[in-house]
C-alpha atoms as a PDB file:
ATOM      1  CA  UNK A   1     -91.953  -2.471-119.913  1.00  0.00           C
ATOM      2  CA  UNK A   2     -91.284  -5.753-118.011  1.00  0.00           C
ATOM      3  CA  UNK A   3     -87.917  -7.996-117.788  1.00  0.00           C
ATOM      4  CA  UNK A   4     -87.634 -11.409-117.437  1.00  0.00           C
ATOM      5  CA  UNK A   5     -84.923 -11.642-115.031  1.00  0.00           C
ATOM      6  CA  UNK A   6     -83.495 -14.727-115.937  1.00  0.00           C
ATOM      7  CA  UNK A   7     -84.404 -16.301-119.401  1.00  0.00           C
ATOM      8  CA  UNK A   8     -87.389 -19.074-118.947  1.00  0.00           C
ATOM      9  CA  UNK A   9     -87.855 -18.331-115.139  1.00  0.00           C
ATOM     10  CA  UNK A  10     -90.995 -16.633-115.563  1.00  0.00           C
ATOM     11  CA  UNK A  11     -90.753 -14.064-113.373  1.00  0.00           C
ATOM     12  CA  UNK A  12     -90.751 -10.457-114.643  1.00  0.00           C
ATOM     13  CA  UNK A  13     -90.257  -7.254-113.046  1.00  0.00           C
ATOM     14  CA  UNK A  14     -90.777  -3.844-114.688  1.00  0.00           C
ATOM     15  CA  UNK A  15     -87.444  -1.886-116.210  1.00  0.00           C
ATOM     16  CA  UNK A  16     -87.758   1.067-113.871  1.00  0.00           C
ATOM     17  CA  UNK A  17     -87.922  -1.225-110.887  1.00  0.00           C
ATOM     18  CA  UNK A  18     -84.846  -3.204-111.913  1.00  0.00           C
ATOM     19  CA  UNK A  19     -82.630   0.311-112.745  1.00  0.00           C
ATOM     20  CA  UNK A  20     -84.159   1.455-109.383  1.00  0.00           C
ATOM     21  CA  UNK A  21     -83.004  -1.612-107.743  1.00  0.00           C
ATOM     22  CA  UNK A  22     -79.483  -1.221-109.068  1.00  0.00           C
ATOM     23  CA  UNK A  23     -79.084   2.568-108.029  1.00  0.00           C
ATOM     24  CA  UNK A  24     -76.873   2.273-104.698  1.00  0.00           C
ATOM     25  CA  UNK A  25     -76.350  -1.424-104.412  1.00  0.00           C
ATOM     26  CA  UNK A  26     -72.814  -1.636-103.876  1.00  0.00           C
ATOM     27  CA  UNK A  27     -72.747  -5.703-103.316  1.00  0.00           C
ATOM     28  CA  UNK A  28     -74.776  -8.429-104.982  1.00  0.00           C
ATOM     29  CA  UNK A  29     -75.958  -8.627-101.592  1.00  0.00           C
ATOM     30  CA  UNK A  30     -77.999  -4.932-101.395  1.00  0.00           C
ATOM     31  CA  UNK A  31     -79.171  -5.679-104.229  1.00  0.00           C
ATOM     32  CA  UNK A  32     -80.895  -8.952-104.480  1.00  0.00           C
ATOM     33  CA  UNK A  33     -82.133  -7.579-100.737  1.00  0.00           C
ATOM     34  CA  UNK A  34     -83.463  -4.973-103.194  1.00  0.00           C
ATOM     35  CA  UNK A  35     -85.035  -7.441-106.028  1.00  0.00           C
ATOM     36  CA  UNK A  36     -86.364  -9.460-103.400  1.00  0.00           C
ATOM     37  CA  UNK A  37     -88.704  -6.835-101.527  1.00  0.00           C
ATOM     38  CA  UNK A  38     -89.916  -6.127-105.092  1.00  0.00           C
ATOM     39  CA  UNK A  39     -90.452  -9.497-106.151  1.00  0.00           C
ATOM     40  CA  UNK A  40     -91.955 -10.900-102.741  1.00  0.00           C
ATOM     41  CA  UNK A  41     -95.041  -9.814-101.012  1.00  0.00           C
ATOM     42  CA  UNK A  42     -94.865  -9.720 -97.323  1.00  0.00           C
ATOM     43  CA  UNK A  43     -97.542 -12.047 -97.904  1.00  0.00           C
ATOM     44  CA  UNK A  44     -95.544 -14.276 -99.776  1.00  0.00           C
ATOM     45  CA  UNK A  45     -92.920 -14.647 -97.066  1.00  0.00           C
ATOM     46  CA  UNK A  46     -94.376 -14.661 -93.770  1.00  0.00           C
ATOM     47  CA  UNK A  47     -93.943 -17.703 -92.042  1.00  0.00           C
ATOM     48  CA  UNK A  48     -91.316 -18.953 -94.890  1.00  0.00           C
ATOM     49  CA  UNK A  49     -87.832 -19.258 -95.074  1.00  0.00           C
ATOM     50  CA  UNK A  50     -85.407 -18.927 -97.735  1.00  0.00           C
ATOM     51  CA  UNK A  51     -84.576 -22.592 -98.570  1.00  0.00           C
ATOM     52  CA  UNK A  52     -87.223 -24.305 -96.116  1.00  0.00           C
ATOM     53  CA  UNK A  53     -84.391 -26.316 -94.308  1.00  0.00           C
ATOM     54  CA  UNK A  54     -84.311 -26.534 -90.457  1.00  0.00           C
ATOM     55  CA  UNK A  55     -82.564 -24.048 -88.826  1.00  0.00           C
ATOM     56  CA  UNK A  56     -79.019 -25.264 -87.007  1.00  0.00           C
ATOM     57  CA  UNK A  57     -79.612 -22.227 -84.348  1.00  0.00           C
ATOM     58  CA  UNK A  58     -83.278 -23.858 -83.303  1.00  0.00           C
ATOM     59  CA  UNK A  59     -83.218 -27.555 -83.955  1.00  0.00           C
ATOM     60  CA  UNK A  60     -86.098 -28.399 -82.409  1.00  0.00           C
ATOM     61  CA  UNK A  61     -88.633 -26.613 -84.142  1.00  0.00           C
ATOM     62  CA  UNK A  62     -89.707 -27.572 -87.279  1.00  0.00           C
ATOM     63  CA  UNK A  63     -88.439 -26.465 -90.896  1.00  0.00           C
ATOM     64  CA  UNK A  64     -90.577 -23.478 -92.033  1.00  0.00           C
ATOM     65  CA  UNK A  65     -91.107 -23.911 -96.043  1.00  0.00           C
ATOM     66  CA  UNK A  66     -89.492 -22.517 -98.733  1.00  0.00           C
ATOM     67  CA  UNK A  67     -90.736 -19.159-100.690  1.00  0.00           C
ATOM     68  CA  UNK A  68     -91.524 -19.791-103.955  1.00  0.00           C
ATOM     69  CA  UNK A  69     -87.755 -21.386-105.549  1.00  0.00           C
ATOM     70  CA  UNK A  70     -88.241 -20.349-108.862  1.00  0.00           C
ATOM     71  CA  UNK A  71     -88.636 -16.475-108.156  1.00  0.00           C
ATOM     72  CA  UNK A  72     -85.875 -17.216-105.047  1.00  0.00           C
ATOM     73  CA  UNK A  73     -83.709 -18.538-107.581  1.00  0.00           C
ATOM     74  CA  UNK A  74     -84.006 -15.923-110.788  1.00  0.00           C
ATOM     75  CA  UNK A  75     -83.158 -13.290-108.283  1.00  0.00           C
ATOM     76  CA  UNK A  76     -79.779 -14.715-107.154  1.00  0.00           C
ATOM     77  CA  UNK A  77     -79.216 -15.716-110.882  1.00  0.00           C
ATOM     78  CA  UNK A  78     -79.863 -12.233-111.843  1.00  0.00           C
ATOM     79  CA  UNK A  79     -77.943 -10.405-109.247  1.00  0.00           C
ATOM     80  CA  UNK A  80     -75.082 -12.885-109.936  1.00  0.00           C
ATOM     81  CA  UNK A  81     -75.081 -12.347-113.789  1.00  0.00           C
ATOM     82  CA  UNK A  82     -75.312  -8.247-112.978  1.00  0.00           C
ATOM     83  CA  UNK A  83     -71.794  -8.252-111.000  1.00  0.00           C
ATOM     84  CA  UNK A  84     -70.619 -10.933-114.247  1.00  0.00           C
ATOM     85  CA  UNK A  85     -70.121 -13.240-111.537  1.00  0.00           C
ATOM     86  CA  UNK A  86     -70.382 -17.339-113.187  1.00  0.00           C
ATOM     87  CA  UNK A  87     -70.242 -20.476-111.800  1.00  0.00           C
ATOM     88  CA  UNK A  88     -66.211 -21.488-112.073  1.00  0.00           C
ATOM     89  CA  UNK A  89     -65.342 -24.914-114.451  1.00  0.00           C
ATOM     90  CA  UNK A  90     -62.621 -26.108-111.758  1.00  0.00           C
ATOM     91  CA  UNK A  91     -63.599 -27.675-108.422  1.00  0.00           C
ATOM     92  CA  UNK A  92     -60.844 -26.084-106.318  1.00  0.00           C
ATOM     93  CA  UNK A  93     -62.529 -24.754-103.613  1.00  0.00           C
ATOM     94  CA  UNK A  94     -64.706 -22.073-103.427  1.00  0.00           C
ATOM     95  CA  UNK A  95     -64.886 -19.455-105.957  1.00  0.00           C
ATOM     96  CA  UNK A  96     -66.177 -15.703-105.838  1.00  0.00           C
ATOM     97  CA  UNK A  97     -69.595 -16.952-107.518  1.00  0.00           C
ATOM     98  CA  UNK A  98     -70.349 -19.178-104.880  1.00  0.00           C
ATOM     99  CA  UNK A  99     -68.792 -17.469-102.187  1.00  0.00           C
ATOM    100  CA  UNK A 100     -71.659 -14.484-103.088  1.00  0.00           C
ATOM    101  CA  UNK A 101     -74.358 -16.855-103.645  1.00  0.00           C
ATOM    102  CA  UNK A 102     -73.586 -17.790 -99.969  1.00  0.00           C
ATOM    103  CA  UNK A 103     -74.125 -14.189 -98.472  1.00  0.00           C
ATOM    104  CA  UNK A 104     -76.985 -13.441-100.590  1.00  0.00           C
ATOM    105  CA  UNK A 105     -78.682 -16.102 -99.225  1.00  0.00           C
ATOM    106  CA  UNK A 106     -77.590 -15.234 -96.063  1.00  0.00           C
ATOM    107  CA  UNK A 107     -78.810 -11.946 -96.268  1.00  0.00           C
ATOM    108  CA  UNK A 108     -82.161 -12.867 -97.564  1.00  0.00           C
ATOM    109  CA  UNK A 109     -82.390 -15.388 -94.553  1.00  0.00           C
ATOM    110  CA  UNK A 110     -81.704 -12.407 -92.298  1.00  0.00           C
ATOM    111  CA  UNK A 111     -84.784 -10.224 -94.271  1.00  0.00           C
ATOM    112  CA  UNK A 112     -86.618 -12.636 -93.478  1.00  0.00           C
ATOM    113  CA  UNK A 113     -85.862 -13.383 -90.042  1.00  0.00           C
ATOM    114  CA  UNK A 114     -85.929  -9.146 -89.605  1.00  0.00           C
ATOM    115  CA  UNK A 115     -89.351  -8.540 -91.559  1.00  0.00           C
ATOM    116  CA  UNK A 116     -90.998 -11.369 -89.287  1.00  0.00           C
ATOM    117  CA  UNK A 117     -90.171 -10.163 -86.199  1.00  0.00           C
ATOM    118  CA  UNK A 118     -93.176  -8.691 -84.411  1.00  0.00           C
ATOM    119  CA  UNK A 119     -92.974  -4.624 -84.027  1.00  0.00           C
ATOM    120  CA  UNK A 120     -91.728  -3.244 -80.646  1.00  0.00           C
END
C-alpha cells in the first residue's frame, strides 16, 4: 500500500518503506537521509543540488540545479511532522522546527556532495 507523504504533494512511497525508514532514525536528520535515498534515484540527483543555489565554499562555479522541490520538500515536511515538530506562530528567533529544517537540509546537501564523489 502506498502513502502520500504529505497531503497534495504527490509523491507516494509504499508503507513498508516508510516503517523501514523510521526503524533506527534517531534524528529527523537519519531519517529524511533515509526517505530521500528512497524517494531519489541516483539518477535523479547527479549533478543536482539540494536547493540549486551557488555554493558559498566555490563561488566561482556555477549553481548546479535543484532536485525536483516538490518531492525535496514533502520529505522535510514529512520528517518534520513525524518528530511533531511545526512551524512556531512567534518570530523570536529561531525555533526547534526551523533549527531541524536547517540540518536536514544540510545533511541532504552533504548526501549529495558524498554520493557524487567519484569512487577511490
Amino acid at each position: 500500500k502506498k502513502i502520500e507523504l504529505v497531503k497534495g504533494s504527490g509523491v507516494f512511497l509504499r508503507a513498508s518503506k516508510i516503517a523501514a525508514a523510521k526503524l533506527g532514525s534517531k534524528t529527523p536528520a537519519i531519517l529524511s537521509r533515509k526517505l530521500f535515498r528512497y524517494i531519489f534515484t541516483p539518477e535523479e540527483t547527479k549533478g543536482h543540488s539540494i536547493m540549486g543555489r551557488k555554493c558559498n565554499a566555490n563561488k566561482g562555479t556555477a549553481a548546479l540545479p535543484s532536485v525536483n522541490p516538490a518531492k525535496r520538500d514533502a520529505i522535510i515536511e514529512f520528517t518534520l511532522s513525524t518528530f511533531n515538530l511545526k512551524p512556531s506562530s512567534s518570530n523570536k528567533g529561531i525555533d526547534e522546527y526551523q533549527f531541524q529544517k536547517g540540518k536536514i537540509l544540510a545533511s541532504l546537501g552533504k548526501l549529495l556532495r558524498e554520493d557524487s564523489k567519484p569512487a577511490d
